[in-house]
Protein backbone atom coordinates (compact mmCIF):
# COMPACT_ATOMS: atom_id res chain seq x y z
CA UNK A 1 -12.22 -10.59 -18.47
CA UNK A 2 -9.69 -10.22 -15.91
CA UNK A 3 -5.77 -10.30 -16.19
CA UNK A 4 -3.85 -13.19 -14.32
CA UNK A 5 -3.31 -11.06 -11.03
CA UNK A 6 -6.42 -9.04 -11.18
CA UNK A 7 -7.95 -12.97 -10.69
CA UNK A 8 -4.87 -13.45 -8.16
CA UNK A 9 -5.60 -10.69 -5.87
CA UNK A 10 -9.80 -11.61 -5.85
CA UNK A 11 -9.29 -15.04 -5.06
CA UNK A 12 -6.66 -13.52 -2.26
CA UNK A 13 -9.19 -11.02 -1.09
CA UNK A 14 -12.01 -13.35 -0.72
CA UNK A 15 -9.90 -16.13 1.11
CA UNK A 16 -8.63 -13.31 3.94
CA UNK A 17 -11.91 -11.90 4.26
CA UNK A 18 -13.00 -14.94 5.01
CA UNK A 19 -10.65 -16.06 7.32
CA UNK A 20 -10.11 -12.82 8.93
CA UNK A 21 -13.34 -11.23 8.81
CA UNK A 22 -11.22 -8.20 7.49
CA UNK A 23 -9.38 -6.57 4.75
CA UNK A 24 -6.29 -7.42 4.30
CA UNK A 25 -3.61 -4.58 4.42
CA UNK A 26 -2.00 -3.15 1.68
CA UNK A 27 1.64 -4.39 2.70
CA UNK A 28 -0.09 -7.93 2.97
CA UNK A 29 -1.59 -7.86 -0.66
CA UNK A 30 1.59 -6.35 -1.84
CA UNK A 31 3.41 -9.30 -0.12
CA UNK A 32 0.95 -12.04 -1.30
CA UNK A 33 0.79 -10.56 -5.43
CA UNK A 34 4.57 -10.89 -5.23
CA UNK A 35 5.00 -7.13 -6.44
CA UNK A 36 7.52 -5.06 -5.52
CA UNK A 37 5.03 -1.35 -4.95
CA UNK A 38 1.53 -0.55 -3.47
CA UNK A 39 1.01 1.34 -6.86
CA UNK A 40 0.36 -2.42 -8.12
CA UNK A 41 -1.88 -2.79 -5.94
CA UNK A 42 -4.13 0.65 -6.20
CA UNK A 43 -3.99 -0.01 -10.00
CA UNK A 44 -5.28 -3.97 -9.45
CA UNK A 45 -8.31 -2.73 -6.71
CA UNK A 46 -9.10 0.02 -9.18
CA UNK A 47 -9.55 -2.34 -11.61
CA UNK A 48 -11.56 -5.09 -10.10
CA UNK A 49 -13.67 -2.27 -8.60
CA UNK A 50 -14.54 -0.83 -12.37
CA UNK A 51 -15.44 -4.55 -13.55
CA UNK A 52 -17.90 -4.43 -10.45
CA UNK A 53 -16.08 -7.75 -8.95
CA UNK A 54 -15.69 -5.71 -5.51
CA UNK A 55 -17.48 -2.68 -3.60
CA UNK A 56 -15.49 -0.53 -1.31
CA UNK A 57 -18.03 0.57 1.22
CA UNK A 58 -17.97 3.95 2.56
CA UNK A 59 -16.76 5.46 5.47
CA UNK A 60 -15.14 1.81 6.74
CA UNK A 61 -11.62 1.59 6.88
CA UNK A 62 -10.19 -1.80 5.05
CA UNK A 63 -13.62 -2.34 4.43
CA UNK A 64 -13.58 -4.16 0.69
CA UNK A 65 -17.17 -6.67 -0.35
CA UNK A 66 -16.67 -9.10 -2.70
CA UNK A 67 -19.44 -9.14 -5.03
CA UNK A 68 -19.01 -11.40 -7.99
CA UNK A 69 -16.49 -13.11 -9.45
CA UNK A 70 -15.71 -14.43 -13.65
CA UNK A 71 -17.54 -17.30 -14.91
CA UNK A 72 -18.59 -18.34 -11.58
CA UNK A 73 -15.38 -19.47 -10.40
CA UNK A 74 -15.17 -21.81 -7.31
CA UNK A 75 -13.20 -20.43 -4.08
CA UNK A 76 -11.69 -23.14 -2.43
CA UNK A 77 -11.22 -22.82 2.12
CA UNK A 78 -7.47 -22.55 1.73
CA UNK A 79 -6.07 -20.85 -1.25
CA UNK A 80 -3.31 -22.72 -3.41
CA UNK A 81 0.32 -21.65 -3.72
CA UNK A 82 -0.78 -21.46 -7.90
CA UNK A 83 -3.13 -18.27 -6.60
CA UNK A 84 -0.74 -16.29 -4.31
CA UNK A 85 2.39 -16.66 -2.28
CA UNK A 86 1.21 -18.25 1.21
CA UNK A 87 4.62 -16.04 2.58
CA UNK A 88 2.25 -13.52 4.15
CA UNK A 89 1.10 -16.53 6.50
CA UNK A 90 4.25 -14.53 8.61
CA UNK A 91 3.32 -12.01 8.40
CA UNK A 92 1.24 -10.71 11.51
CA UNK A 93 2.63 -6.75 11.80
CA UNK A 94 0.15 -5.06 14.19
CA UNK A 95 0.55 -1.53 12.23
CA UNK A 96 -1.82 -1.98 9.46
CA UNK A 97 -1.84 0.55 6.71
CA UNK A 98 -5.42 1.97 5.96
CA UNK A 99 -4.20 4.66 3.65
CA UNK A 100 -4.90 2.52 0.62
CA UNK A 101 -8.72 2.68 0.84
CA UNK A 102 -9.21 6.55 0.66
CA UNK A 103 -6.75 7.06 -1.56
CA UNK A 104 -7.85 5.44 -4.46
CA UNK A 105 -9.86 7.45 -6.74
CA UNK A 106 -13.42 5.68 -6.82
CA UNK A 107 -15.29 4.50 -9.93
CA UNK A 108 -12.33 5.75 -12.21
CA UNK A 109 -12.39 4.08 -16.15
CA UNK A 110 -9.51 2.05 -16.37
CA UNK A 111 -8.63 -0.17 -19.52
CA UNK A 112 -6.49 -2.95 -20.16
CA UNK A 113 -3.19 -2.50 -22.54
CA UNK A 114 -1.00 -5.13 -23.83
CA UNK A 115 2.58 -4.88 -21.98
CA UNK A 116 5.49 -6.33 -24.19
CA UNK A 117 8.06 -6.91 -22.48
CA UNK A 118 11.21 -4.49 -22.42
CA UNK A 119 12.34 -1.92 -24.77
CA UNK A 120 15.96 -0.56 -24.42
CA UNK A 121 17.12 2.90 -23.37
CA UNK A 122 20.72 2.10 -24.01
CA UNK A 123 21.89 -0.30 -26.66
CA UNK A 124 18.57 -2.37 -28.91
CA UNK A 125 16.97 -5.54 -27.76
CA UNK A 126 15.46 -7.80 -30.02
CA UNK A 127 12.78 -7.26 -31.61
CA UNK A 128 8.99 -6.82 -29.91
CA UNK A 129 7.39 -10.49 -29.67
CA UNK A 130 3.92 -11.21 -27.94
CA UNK A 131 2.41 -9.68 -25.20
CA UNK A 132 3.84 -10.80 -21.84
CA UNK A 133 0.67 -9.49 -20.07
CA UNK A 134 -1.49 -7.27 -19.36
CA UNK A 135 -1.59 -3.88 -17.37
CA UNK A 136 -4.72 -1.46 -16.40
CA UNK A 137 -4.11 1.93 -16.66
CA UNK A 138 -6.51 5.45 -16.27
CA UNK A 139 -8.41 6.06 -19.34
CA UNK A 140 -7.72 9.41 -18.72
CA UNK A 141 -4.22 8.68 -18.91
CA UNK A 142 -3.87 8.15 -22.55
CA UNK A 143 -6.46 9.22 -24.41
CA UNK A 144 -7.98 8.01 -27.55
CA UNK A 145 -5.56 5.75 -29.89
CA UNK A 146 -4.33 1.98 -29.77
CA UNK A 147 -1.62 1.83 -27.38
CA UNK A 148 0.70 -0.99 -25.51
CA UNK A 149 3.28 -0.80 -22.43
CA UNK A 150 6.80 -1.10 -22.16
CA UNK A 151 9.68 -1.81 -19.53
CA UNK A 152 12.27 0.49 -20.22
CA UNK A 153 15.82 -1.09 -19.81
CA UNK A 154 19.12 0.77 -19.07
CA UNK A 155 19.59 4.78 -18.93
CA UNK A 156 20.48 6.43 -22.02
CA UNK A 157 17.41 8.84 -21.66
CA UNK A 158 17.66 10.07 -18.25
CA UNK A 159 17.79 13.33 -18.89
CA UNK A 160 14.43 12.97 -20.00
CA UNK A 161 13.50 11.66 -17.07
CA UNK A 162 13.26 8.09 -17.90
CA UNK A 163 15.00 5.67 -15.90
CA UNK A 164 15.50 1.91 -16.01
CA UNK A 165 12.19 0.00 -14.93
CA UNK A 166 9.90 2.68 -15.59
CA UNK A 167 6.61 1.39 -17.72
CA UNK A 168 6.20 3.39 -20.82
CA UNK A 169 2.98 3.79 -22.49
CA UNK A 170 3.25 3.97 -25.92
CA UNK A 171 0.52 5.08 -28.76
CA UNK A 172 0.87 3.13 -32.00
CA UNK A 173 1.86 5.25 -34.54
CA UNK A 174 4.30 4.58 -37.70
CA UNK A 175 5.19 8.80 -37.99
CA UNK A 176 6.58 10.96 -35.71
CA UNK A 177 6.95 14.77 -35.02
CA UNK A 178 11.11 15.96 -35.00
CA UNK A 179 11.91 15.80 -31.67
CA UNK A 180 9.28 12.81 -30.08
CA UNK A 181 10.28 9.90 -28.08
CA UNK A 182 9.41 6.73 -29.93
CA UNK A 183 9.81 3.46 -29.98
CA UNK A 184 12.00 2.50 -33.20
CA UNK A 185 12.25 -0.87 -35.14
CA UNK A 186 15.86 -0.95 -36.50
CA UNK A 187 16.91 -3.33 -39.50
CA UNK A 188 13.66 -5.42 -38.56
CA UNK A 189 15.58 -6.78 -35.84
CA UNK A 190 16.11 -4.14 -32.61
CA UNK A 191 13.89 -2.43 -30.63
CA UNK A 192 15.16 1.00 -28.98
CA UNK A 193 13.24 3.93 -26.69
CA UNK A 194 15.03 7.14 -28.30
CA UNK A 195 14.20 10.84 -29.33
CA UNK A 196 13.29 11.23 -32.87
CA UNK A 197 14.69 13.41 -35.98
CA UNK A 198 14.71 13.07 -39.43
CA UNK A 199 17.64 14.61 -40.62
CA UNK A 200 17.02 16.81 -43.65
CA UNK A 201 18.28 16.20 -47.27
CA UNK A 202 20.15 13.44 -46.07
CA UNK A 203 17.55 10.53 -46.20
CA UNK A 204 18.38 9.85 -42.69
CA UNK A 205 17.18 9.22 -38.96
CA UNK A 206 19.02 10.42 -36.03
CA UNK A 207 17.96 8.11 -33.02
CA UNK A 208 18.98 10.27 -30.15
CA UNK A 209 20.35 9.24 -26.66
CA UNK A 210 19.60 11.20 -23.76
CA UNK A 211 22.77 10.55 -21.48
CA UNK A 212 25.82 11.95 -22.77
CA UNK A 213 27.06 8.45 -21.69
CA UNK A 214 25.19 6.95 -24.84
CA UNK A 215 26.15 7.47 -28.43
CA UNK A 216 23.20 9.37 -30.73
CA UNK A 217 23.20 6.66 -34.06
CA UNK A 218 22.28 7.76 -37.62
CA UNK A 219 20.43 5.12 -39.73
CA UNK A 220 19.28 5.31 -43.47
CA UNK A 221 15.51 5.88 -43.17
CA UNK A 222 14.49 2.43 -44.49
CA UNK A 223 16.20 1.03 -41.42
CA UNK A 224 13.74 2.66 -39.16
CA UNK A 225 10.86 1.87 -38.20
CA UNK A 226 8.32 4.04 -35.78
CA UNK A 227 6.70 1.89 -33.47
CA UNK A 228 5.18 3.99 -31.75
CA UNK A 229 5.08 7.37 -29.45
CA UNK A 230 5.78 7.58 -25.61
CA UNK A 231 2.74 9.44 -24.26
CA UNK A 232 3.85 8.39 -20.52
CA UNK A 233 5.60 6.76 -17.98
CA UNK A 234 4.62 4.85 -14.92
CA UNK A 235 7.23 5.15 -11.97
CA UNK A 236 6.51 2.25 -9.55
CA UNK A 237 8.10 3.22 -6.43
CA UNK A 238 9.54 0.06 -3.60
């Protein structure tokens, strides 16, 4: 089964191929998925190319073969504006970037994780609802567990190293070790990205900012929830 833009970007591929008799470059599928870094893209050809939809062939620069596609699906001549953004139609830059072919690991296992939306590194959002989609990520990556994906809003744990926008993967867990970043359900309302400590004797949880900018909040322990553990961030660079 393939995610909305992993469907997106092999309808794409098939109608430029066809047209052009050539890859399209990796600005040009950037342009057309609407996404705003090539690591989109290396993460949605990595992904197709595990679920043996497409073949890069060796030693061929931009050279990409369609092989199959889900349930048979019909490819119409000109692709609709429902499939992709018909912007890159202006797009007709004669430097085309290659680098994304070699670069991609080949045949790595990728999986699918659900990503929910944003979490907040600064004051709590509401609370986590359904999935808003789905993102492919390195097996290797994360390891054994259940696990989901996060957009991390505002900055209170940049010393950390977290930043707004980053995607934090998170493994489901309802403990935590003193001193892990977790995801925390607060008053079964709030959602909040924060370092973890139980606070000893006092029957309390310390939910600790990382920005001296951000207040550190104590909260009686049946107002906390663990969600979950960050295990890792993905930085998507413009």
């Amino acid at each position: 089964m393939l995610t909305p833009k992993q469907k997106s970007l092999l309808i794409y591929l098939k109608n430029k191929i066809d047209q052009d008799q050539l890859c399209p470059t990796f600005d040009e599928m950037k342009e057309a998925m609407n996404l705003k870094s090539k690591s989109g893209i290396h993460r949605l050809i990595m992904a197709l190319e595990e679920r043996g939809f497409i073949r890069r062939l060796e030693n061929r620069a931009r050279a990409i073969e369609i092989i199959r596609f889900p349930g048979g699906a019909q490819i119409s001549n000109r692709p609709s504006k429902n499939d992709y953004s018909d912007s890159i139609a202006a797009q007709h830059d004669t430097m085309r970037d290659t680098s994304f072919i070699s670069s991609i690991p080949p045949q790595e296992k990728m999986i699918e994780i659900p990503l929910y939306g944003k979490v907040a590194a600064g004051s709590p959002l509401e609370t986590l609802q359904d999935p808003t989609n789905f993102i492919t990520v390195p097996e290797k990556l994360i390891g054994q567990g259940r696990h989901y994906a996060l957009i991390v809003s505002g900055d209170s744990m940049q010393n950390a190293g977290i930043i707004d926008g980053d995607i934090a993967i998170i493994r489901r867990s309802k403990t935590a070790d003193n001193g892990k970043i977790v995801v925390a359900l607060v008053d079964e309302a709030e959602v909040t990205l924060k370092r973890y400590f139980e606070e000893e004797g006092r029957n309390q949880i310390l939910l600790k900012a990382e920005n001296p900018k951000f207040e550190s909040k104590s909260y009686a322990k049946d107002q906390v929830a663990i969600q979950g553990s960050l295990i890792s961030i993905i930085r998507q660079y413009d």
